[in-house]
PDB file of N, CA and C in Angstrom:
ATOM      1  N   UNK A   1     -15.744 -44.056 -15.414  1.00  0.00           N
ATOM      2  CA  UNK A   1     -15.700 -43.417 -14.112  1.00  0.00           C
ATOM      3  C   UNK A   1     -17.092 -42.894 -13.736  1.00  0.00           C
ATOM      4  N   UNK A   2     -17.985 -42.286 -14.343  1.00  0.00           N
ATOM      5  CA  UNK A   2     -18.995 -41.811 -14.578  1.00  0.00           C
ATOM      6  C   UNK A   2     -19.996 -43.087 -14.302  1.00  0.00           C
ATOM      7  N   UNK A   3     -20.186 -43.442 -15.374  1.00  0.00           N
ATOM      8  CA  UNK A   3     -20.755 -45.212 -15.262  1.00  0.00           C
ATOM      9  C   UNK A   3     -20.574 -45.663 -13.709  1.00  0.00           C
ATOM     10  N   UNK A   4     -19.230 -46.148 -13.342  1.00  0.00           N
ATOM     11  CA  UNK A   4     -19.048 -46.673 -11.652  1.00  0.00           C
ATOM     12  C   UNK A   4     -19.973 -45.600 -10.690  1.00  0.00           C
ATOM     13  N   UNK A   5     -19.519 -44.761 -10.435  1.00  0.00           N
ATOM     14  CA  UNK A   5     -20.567 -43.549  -9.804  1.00  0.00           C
ATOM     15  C   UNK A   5     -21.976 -43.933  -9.886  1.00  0.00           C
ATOM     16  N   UNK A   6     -22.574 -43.327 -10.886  1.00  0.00           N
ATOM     17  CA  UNK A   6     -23.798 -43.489 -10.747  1.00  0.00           C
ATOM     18  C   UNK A   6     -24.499 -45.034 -10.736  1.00  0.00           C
ATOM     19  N   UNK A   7     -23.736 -46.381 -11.083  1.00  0.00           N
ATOM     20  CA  UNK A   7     -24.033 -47.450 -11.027  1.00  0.00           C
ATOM     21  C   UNK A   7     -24.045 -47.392  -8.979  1.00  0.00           C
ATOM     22  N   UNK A   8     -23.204 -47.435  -8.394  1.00  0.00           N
ATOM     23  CA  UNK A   8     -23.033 -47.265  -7.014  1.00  0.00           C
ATOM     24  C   UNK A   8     -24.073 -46.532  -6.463  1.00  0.00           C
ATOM     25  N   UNK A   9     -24.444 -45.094  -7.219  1.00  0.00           N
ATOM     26  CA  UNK A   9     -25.125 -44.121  -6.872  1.00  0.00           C
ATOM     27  C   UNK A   9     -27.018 -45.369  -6.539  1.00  0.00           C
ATOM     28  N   UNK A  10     -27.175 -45.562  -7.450  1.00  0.00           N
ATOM     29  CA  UNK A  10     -28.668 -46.213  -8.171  1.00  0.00           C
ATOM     30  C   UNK A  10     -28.640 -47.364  -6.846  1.00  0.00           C
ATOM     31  N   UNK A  11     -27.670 -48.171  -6.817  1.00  0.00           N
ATOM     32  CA  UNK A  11     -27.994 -49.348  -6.175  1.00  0.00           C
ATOM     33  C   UNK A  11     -27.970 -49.021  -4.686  1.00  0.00           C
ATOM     34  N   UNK A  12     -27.113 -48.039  -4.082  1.00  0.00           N
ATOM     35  CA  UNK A  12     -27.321 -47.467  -2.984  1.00  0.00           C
ATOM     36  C   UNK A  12     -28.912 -46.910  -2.617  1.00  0.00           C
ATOM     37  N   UNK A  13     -29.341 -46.585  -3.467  1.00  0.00           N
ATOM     38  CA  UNK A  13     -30.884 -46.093  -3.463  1.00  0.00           C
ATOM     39  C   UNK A  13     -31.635 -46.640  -3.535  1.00  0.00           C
ATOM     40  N   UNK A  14     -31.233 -47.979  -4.123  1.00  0.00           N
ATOM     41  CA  UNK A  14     -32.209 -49.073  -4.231  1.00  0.00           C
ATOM     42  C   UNK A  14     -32.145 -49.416  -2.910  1.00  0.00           C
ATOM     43  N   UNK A  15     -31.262 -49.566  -2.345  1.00  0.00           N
ATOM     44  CA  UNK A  15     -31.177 -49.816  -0.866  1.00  0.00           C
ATOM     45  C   UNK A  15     -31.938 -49.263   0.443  1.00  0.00           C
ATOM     46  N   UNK A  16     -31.679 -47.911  -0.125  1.00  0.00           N
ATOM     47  CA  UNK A  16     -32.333 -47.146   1.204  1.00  0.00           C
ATOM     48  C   UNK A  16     -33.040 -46.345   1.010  1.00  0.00           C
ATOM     49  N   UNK A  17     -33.719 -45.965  -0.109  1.00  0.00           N
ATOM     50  CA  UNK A  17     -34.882 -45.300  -0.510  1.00  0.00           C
ATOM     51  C   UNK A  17     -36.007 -45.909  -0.339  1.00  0.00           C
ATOM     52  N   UNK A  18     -37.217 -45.858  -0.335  1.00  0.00           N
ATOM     53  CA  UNK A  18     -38.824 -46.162  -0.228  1.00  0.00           C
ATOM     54  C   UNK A  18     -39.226 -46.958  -1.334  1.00  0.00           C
ATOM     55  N   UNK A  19     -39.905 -47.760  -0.964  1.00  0.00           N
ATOM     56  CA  UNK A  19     -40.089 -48.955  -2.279  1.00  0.00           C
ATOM     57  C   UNK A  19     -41.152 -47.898  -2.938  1.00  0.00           C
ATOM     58  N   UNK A  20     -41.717 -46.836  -2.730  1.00  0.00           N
ATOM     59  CA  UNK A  20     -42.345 -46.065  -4.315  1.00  0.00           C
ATOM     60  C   UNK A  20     -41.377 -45.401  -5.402  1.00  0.00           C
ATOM     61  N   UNK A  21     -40.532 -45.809  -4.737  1.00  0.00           N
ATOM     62  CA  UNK A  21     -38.987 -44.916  -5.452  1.00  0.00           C
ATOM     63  C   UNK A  21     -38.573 -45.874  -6.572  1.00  0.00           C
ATOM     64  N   UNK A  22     -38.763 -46.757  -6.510  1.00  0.00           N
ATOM     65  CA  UNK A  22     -37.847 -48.113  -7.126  1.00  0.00           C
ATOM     66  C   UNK A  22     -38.109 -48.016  -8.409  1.00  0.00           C
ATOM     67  N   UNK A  23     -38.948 -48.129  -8.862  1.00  0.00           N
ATOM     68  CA  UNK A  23     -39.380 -48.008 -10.053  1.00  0.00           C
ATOM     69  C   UNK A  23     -38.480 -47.435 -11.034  1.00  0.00           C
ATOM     70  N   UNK A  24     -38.807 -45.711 -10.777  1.00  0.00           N
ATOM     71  CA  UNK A  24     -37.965 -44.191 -11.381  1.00  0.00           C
ATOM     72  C   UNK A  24     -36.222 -44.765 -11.296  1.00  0.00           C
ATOM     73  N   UNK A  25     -35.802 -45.306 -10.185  1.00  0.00           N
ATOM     74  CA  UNK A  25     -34.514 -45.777  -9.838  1.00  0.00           C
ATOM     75  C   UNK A  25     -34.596 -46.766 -10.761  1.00  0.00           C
ATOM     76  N   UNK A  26     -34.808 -48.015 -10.854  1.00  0.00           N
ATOM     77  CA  UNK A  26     -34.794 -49.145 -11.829  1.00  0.00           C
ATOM     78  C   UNK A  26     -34.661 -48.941 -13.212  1.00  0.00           C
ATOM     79  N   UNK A  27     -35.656 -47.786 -13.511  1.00  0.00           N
ATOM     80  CA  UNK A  27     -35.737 -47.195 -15.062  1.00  0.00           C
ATOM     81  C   UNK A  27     -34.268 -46.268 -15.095  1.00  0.00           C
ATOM     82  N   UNK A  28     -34.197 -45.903 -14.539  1.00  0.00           N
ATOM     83  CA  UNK A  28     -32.398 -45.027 -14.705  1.00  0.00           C
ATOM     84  C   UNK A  28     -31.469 -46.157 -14.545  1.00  0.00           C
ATOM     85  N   UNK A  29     -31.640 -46.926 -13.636  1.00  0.00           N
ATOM     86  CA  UNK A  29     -30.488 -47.937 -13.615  1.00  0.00           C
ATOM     87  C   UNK A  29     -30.568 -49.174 -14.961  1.00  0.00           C
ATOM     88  N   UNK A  30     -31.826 -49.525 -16.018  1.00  0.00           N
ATOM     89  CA  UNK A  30     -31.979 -49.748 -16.790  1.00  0.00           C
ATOM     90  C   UNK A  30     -31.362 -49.030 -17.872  1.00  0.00           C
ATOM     91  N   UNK A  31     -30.840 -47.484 -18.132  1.00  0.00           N
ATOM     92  CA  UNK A  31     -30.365 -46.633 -18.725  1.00  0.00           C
ATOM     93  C   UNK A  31     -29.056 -47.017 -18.580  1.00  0.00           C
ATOM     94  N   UNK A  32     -28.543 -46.908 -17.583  1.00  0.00           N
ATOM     95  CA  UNK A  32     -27.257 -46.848 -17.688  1.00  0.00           C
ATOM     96  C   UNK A  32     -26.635 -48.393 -17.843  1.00  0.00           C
ATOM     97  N   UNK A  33     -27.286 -49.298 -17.597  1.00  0.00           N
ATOM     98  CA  UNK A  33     -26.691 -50.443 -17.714  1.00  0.00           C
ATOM     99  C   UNK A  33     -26.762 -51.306 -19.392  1.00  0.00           C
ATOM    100  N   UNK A  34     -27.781 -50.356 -20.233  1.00  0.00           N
ATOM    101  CA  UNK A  34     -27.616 -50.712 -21.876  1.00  0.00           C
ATOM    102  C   UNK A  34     -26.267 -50.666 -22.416  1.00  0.00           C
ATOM    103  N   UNK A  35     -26.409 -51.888 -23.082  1.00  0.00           N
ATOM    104  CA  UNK A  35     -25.412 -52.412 -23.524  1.00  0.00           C
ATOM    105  C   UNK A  35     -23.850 -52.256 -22.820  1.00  0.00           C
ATOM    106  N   UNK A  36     -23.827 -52.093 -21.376  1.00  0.00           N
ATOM    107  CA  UNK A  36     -22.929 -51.920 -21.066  1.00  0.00           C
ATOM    108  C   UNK A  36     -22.928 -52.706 -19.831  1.00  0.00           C
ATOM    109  N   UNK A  37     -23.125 -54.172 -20.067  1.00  0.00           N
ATOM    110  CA  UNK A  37     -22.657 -55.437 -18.836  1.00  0.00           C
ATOM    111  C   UNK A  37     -21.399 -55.651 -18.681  1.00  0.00           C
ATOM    112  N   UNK A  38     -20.680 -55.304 -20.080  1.00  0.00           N
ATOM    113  CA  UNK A  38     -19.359 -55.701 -19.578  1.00  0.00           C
ATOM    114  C   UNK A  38     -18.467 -54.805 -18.878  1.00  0.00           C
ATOM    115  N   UNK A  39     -18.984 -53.186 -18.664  1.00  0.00           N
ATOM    116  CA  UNK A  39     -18.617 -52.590 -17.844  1.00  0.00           C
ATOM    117  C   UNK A  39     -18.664 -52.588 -16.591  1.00  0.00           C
ATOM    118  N   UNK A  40     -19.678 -53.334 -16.269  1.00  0.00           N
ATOM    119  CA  UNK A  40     -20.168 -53.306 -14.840  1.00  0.00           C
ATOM    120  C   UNK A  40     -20.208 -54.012 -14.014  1.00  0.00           C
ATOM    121  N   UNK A  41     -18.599 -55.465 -14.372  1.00  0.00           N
ATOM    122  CA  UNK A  41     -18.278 -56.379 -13.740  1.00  0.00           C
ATOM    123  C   UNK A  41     -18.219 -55.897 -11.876  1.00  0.00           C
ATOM    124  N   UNK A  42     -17.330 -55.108 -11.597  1.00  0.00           N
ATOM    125  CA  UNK A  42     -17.486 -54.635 -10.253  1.00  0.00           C
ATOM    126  C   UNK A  42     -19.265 -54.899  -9.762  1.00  0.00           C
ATOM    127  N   UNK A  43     -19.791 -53.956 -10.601  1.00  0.00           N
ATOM    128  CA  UNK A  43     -20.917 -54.152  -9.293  1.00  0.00           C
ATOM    129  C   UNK A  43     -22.231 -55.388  -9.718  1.00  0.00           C
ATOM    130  N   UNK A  44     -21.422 -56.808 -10.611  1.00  0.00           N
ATOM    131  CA  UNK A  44     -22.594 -57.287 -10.490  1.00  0.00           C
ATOM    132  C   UNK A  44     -22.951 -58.661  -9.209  1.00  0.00           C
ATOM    133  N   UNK A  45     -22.117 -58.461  -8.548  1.00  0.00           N
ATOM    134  CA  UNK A  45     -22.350 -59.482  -7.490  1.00  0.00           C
ATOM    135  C   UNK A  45     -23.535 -58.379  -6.387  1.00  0.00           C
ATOM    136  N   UNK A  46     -23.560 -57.622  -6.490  1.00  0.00           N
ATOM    137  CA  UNK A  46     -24.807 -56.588  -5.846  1.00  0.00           C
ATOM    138  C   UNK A  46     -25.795 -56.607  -6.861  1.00  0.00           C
ATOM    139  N   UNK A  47     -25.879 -56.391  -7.773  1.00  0.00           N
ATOM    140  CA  UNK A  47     -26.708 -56.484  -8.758  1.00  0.00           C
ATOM    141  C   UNK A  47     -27.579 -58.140  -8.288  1.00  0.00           C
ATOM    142  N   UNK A  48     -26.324 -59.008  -9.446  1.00  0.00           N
ATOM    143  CA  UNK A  48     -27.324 -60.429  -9.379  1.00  0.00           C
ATOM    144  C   UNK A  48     -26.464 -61.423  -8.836  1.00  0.00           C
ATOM    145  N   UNK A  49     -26.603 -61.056  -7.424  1.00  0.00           N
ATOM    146  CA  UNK A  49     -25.537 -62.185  -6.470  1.00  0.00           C
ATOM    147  C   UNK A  49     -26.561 -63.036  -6.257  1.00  0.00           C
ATOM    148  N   UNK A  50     -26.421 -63.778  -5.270  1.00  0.00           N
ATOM    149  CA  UNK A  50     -27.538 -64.479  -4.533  1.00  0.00           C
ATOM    150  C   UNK A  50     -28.597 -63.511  -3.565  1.00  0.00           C
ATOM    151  N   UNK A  51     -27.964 -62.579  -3.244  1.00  0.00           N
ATOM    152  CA  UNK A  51     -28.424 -61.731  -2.139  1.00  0.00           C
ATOM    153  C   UNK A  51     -28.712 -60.244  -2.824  1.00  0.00           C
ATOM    154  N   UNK A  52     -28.477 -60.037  -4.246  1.00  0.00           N
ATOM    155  CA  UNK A  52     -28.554 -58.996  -5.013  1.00  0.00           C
ATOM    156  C   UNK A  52     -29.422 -58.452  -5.678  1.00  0.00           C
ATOM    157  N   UNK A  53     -29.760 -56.911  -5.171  1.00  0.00           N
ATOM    158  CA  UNK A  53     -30.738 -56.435  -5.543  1.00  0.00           C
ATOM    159  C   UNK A  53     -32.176 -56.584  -6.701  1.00  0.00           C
ATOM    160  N   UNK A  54     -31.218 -56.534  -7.957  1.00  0.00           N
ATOM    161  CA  UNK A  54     -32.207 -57.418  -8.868  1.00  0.00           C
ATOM    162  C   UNK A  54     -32.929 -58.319  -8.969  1.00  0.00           C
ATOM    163  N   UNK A  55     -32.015 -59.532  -7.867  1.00  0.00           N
ATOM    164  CA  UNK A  55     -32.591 -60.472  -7.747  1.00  0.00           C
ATOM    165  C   UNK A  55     -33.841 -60.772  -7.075  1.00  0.00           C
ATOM    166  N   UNK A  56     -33.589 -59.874  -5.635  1.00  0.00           N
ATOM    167  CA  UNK A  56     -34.608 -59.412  -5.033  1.00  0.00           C
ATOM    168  C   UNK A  56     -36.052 -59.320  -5.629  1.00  0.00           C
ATOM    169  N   UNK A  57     -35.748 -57.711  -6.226  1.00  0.00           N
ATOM    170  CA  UNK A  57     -36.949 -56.931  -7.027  1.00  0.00           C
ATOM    171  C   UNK A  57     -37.256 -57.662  -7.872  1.00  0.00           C
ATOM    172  N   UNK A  58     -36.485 -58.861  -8.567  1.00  0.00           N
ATOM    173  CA  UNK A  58     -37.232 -59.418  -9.729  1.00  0.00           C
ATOM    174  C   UNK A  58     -37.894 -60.885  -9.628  1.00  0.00           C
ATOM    175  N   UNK A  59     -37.970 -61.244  -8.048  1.00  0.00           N
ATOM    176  CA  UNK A  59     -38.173 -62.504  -7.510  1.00  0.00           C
ATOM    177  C   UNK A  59     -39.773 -62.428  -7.948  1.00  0.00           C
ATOM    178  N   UNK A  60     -40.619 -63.807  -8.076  1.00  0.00           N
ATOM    179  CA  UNK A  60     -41.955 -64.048  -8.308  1.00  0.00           C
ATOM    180  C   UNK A  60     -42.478 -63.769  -6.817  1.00  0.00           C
ATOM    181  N   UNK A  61     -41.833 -63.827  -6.026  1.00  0.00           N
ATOM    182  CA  UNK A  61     -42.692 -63.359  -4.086  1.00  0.00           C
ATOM    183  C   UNK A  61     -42.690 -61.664  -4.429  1.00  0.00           C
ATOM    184  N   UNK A  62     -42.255 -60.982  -5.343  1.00  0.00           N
ATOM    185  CA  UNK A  62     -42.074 -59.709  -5.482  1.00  0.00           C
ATOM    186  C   UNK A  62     -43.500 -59.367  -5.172  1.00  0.00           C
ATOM    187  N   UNK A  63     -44.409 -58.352  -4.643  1.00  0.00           N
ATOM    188  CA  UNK A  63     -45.394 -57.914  -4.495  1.00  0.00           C
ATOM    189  C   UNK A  63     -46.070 -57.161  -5.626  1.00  0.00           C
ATOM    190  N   UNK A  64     -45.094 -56.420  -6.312  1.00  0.00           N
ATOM    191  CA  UNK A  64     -45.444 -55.323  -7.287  1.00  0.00           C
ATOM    192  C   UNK A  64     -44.792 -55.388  -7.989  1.00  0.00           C
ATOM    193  N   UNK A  65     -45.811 -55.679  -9.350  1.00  0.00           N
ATOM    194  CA  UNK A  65     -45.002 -56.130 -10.783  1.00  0.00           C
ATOM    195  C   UNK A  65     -44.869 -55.153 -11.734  1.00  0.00           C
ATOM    196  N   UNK A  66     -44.800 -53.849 -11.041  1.00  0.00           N
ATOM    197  CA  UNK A  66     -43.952 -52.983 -11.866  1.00  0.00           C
ATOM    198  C   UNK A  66     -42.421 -52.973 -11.569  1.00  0.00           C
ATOM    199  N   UNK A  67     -42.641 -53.035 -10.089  1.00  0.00           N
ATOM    200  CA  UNK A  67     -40.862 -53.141  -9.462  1.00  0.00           C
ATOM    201  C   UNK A  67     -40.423 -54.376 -10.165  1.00  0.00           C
ATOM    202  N   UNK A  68     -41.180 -55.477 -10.448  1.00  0.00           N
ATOM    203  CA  UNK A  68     -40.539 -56.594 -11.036  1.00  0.00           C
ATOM    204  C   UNK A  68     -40.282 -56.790 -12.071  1.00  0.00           C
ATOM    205  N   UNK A  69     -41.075 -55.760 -12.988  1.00  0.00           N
ATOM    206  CA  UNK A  69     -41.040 -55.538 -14.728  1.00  0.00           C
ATOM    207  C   UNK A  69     -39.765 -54.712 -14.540  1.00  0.00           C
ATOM    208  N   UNK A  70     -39.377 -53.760 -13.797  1.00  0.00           N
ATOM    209  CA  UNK A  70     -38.276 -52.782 -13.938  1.00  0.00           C
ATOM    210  C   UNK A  70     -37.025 -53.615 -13.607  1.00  0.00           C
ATOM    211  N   UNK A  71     -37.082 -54.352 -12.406  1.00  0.00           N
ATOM    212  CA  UNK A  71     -35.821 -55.372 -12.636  1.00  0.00           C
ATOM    213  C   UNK A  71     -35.442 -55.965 -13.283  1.00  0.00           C
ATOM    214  N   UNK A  72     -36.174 -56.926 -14.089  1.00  0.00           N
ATOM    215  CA  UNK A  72     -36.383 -57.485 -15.261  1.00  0.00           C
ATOM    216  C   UNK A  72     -35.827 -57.211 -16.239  1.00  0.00           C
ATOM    217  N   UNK A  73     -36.555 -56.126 -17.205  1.00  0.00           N
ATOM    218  CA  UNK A  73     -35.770 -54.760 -17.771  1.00  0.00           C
ATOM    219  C   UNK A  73     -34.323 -54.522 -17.536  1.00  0.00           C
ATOM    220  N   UNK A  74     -33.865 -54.290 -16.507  1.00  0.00           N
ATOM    221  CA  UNK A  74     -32.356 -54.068 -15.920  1.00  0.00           C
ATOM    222  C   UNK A  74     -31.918 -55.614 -16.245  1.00  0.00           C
ATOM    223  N   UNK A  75     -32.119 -56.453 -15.805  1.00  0.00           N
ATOM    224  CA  UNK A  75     -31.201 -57.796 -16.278  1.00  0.00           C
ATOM    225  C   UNK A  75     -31.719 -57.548 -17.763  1.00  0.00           C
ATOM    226  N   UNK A  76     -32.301 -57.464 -18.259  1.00  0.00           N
ATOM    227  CA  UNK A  76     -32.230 -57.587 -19.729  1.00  0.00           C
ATOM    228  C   UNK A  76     -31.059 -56.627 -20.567  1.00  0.00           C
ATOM    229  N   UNK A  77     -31.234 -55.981 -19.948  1.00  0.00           N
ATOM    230  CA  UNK A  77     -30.405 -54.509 -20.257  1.00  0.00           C
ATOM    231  C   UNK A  77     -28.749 -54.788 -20.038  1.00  0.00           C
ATOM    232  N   UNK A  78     -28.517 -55.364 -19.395  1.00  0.00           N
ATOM    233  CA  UNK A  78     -27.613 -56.025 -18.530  1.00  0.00           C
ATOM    234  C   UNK A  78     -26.429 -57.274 -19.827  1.00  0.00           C
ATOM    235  N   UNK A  79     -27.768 -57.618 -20.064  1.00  0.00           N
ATOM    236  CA  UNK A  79     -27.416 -58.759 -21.143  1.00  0.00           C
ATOM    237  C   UNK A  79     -26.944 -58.682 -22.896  1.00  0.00           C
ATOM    238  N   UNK A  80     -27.258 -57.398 -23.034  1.00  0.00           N
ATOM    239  CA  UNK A  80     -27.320 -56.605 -24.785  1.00  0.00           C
ATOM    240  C   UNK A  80     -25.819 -56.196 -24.699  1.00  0.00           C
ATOM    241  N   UNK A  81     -25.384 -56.194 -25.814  1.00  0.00           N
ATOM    242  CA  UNK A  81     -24.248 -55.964 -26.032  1.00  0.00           C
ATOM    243  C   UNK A  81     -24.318 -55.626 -27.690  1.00  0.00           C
ATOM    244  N   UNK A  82     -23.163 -54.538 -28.158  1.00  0.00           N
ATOM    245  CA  UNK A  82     -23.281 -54.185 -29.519  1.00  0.00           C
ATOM    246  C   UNK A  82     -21.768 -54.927 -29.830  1.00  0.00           C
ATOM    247  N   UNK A  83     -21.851 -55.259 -30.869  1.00  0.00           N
ATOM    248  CA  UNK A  83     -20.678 -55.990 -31.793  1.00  0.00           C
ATOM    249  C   UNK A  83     -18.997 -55.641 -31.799  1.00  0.00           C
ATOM    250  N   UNK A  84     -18.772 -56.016 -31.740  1.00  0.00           N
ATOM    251  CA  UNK A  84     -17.235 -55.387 -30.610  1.00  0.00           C
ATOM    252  C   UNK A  84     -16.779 -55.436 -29.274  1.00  0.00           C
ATOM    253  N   UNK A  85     -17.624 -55.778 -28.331  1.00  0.00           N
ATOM    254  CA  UNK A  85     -17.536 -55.256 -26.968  1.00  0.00           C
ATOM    255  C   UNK A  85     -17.916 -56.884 -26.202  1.00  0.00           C
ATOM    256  N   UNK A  86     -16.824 -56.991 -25.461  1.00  0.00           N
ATOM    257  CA  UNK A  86     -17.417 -57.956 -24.621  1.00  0.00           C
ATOM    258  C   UNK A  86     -18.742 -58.540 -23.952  1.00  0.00           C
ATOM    259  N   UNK A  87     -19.053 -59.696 -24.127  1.00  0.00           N
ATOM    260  CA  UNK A  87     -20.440 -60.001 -23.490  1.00  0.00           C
ATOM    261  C   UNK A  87     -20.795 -59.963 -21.886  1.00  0.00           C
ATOM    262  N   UNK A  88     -21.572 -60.142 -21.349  1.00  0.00           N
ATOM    263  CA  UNK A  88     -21.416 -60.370 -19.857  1.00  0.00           C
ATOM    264  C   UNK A  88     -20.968 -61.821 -19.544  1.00  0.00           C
ATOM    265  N   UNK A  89     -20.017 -61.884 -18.600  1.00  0.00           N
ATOM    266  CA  UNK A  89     -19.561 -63.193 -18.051  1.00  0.00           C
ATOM    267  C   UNK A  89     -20.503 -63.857 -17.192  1.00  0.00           C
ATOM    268  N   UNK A  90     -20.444 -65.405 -17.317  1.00  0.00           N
ATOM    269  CA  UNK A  90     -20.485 -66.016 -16.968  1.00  0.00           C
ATOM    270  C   UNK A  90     -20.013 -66.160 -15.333  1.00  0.00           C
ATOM    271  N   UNK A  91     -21.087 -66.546 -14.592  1.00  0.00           N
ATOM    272  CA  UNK A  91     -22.930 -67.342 -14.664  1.00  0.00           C
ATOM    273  C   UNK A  91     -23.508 -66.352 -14.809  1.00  0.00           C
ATOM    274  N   UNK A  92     -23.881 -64.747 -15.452  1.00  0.00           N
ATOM    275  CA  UNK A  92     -24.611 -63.757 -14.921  1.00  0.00           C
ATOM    276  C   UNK A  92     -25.840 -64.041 -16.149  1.00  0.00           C
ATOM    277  N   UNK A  93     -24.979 -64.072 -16.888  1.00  0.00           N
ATOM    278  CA  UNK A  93     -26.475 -64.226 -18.389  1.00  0.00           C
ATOM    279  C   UNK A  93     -27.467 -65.534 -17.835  1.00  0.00           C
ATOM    280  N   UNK A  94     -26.638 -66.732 -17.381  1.00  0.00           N
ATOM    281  CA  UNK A  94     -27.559 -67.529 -16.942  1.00  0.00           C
ATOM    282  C   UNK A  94     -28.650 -67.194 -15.872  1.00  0.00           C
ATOM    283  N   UNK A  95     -28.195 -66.173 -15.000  1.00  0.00           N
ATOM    284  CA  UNK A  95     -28.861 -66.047 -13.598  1.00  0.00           C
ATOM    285  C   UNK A  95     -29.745 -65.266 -14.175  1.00  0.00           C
ATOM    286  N   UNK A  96     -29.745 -64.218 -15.401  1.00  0.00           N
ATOM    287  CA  UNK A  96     -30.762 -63.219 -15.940  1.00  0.00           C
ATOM    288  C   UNK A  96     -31.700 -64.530 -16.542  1.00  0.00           C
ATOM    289  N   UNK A  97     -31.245 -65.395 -17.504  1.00  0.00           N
ATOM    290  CA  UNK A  97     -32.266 -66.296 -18.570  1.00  0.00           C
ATOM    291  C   UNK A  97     -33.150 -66.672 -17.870  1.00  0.00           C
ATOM    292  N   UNK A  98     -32.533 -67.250 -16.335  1.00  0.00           N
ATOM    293  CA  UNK A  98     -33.676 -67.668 -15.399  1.00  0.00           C
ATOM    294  C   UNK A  98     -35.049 -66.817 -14.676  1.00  0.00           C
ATOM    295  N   UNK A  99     -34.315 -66.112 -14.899  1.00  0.00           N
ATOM    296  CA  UNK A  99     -35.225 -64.736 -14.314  1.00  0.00           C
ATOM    297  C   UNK A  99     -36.556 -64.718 -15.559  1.00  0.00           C
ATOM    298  N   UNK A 100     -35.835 -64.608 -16.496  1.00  0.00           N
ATOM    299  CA  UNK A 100     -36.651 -64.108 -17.835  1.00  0.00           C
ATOM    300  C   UNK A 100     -37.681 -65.525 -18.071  1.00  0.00           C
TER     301      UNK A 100
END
């Protein structure tokens, strides 16, 4: 419940906050998304849709490759999983490998 919130919270901000913001936002949304992709089925079509944020910030037209190291980071983050726990589904690991 916590997790949904502030996952919503982060990407909303990614939205409408100031691209000097992104960064600090990316690095928290990197936090909360460790090892926990398989929680965060709801919001990954915003995340890494076609039209989704990450995808965005982590595109090579990106201007600033800290915003793009921090997206990056977040799909990576995205992708870890500890032993027990579901992996991220499919196509999302693929859409991160490409990235990477």
């Amino acid at each position: 419940q916590n997790l949904a919130f502030l996952l919503g919270y982060a990407i909303s901000a990614l939205r409408q906050c100031s691209s000097w913001t992104h960064v600090e936002i990316l690095q928290a949304l990197a936090a909360l998304v460790y090892c926990n992709g398989s929680k965060c089925q709801k919001y990954l079509p915003d995340l890494l849709g076609k039209s989704g944020i990450l995808m965005t910030l982590s595109d090579s037209a990106q201007p600033d490759p800290e915003v793009r190291r921090a997206a990056v980071h977040c799909m990576a983050n995205l992708c870890l999983s500890v032993p027990g726990q579901p992996y991220l589904e499919e196509p999302y690991p693929n859409i991160c490998f490409q990235a990477f």
